[in-house]
C-alpha atoms as a PDB file:
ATOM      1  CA  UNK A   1     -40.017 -49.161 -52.203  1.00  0.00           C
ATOM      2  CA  UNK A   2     -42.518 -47.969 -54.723  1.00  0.00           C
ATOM      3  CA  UNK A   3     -45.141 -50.372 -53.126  1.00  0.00           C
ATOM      4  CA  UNK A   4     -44.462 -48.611 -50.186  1.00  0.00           C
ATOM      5  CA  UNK A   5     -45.294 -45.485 -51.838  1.00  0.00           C
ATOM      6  CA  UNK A   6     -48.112 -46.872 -53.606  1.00  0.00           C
ATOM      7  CA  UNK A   7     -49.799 -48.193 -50.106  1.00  0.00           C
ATOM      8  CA  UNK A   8     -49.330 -44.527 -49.063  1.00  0.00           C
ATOM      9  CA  UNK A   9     -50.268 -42.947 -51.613  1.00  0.00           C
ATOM     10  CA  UNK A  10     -53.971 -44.864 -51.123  1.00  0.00           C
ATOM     11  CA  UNK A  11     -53.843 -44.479 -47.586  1.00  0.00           C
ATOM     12  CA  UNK A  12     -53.868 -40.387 -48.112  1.00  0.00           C
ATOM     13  CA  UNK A  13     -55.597 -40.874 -51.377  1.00  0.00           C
ATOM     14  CA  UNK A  14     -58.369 -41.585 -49.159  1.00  0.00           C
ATOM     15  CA  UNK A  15     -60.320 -39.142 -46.660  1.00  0.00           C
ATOM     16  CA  UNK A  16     -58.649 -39.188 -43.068  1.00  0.00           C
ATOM     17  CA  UNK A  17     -61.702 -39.026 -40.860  1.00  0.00           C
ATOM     18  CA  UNK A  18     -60.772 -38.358 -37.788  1.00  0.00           C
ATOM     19  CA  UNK A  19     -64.237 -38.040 -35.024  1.00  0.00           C
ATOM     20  CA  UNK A  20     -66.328 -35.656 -37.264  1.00  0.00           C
ATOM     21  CA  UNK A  21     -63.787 -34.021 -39.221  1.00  0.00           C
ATOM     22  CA  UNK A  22     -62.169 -34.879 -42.406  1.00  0.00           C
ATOM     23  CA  UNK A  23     -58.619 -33.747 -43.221  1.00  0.00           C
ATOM     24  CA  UNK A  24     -57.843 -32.360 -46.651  1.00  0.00           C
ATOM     25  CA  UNK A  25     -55.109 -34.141 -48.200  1.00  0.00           C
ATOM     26  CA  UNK A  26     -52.738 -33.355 -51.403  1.00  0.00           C
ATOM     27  CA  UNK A  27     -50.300 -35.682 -53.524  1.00  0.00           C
ATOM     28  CA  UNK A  28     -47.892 -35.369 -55.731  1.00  0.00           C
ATOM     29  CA  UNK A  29     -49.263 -32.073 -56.710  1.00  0.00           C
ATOM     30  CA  UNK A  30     -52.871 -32.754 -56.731  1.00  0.00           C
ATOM     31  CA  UNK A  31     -55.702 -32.129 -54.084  1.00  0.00           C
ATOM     32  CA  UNK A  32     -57.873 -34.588 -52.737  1.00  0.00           C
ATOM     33  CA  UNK A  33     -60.852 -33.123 -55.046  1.00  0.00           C
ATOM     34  CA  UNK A  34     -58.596 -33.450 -57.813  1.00  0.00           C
ATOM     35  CA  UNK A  35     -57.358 -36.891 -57.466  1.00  0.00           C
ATOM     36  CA  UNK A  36     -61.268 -37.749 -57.088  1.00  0.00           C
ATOM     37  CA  UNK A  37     -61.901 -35.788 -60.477  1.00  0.00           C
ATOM     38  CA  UNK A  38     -59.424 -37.919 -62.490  1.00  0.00           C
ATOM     39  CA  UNK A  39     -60.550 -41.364 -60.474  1.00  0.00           C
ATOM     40  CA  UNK A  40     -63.159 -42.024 -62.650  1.00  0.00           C
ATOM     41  CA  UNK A  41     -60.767 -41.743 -65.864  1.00  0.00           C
ATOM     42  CA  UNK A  42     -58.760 -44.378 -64.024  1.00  0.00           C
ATOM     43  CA  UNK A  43     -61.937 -47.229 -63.165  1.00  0.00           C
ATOM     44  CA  UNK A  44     -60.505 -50.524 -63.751  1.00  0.00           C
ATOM     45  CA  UNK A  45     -64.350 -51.767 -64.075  1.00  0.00           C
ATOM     46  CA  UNK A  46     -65.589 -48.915 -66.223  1.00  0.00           C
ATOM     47  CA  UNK A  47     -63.365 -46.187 -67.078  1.00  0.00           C
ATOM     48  CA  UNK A  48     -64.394 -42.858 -68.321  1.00  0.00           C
ATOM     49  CA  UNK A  49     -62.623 -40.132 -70.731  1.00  0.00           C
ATOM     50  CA  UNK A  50     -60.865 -37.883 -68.291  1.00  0.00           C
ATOM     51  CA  UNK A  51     -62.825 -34.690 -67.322  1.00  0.00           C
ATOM     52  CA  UNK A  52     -61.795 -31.559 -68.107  1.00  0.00           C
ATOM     53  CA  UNK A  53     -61.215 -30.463 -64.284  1.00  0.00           C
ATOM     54  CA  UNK A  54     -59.071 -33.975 -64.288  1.00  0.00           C
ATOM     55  CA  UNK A  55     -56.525 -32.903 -67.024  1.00  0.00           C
ATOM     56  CA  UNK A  56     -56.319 -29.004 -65.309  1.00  0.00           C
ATOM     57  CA  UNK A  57     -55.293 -31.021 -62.713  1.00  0.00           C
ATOM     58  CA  UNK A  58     -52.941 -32.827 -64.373  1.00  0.00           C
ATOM     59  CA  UNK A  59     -51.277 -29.951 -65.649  1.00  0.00           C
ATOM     60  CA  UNK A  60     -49.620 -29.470 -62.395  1.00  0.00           C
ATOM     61  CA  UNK A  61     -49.229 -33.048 -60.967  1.00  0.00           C
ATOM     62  CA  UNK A  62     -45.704 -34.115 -60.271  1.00  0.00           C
ATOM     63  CA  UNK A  63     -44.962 -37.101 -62.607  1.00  0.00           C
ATOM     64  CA  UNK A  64     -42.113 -38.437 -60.958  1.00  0.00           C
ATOM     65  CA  UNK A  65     -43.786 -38.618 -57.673  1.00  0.00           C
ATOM     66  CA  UNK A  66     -47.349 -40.241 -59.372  1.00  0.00           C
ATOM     67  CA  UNK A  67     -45.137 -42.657 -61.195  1.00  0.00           C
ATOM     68  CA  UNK A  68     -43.323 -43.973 -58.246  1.00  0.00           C
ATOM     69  CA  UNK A  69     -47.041 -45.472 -57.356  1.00  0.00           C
ATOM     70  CA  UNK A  70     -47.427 -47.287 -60.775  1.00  0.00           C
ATOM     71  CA  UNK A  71     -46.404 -50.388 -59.254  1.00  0.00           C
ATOM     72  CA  UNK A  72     -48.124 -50.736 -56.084  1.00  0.00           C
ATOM     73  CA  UNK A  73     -50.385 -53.845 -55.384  1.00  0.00           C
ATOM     74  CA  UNK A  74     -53.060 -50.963 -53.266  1.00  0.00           C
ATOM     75  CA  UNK A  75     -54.036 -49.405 -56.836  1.00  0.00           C
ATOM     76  CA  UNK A  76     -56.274 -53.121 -57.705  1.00  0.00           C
ATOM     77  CA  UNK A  77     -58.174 -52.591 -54.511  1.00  0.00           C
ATOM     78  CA  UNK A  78     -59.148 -49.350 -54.648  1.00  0.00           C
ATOM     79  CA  UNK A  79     -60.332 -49.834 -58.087  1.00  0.00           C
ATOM     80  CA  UNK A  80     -57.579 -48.206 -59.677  1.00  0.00           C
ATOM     81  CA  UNK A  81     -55.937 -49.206 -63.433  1.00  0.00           C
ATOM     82  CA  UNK A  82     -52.516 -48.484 -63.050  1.00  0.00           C
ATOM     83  CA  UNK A  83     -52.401 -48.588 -67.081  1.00  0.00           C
ATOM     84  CA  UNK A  84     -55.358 -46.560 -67.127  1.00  0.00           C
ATOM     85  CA  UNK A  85     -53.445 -44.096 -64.671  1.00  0.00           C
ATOM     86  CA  UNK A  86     -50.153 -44.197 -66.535  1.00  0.00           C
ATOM     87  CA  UNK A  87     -52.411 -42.843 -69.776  1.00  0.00           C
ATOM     88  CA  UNK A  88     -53.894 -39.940 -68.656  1.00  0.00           C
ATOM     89  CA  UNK A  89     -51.728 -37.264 -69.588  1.00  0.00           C
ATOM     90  CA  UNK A  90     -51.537 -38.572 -73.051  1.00  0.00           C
ATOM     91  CA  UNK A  91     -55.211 -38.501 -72.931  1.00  0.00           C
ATOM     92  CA  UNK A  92     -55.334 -35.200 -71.839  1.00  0.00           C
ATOM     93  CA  UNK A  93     -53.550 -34.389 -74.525  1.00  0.00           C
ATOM     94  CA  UNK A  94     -50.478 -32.666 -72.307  1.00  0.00           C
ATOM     95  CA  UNK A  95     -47.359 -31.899 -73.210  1.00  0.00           C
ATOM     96  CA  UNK A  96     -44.380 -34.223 -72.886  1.00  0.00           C
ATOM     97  CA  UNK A  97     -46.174 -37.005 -70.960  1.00  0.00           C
ATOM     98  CA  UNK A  98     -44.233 -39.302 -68.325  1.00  0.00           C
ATOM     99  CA  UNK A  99     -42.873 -42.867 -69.280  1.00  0.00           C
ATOM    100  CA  UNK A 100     -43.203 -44.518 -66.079  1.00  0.00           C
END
């Protein structure tokens, strides 16, 4: 089921163009521009410390539902550490950080 999730989660993660227009998307808490802000953090080839924007962001995510995509074979091809992923809160330095 998380897979599931996870293959979702990429399929909204990413822009929905649909003709000329692009649909704005939100997950678990987190809008598209968001989720773009922390992707960097998350770079399986070259990860960056997570931007300030990224961990404001984070503040608000839903852990429970991000966590349900930790598993998901869809995070390798879109470049995406799930590791990485699972360590950005403690990065960020928030509060009570989920152990997914």
């Amino acid at each position: 089921m998380a897979s599931k999730k996870m293959g979702m989660m990429m399929v909204v993660m990413a822009a929905i163009v649909v003709g000329r227009s692009v649909v704005a998307i939100e997950l678990c808490g987190m809008s598209e521009a968001e989720l773009n802000e922390c992707k960097p953090a998350v770079n399986k080839e070259s990860p960056t410390t997570p931007s300030q924007l990224c961990c404001n962001a984070l503040e608000h995510a839903d852990f429970n539902c991000l966590c349900g995509y930790k598993t998901s074979p869809w995070l390798g091809s879109f470049g995406i550490d799930p590791t990485l992923a699972v360590g950005l809160p403690t990065k960020c330095g928030l509060p009570n950080p989920p152990t997914c």
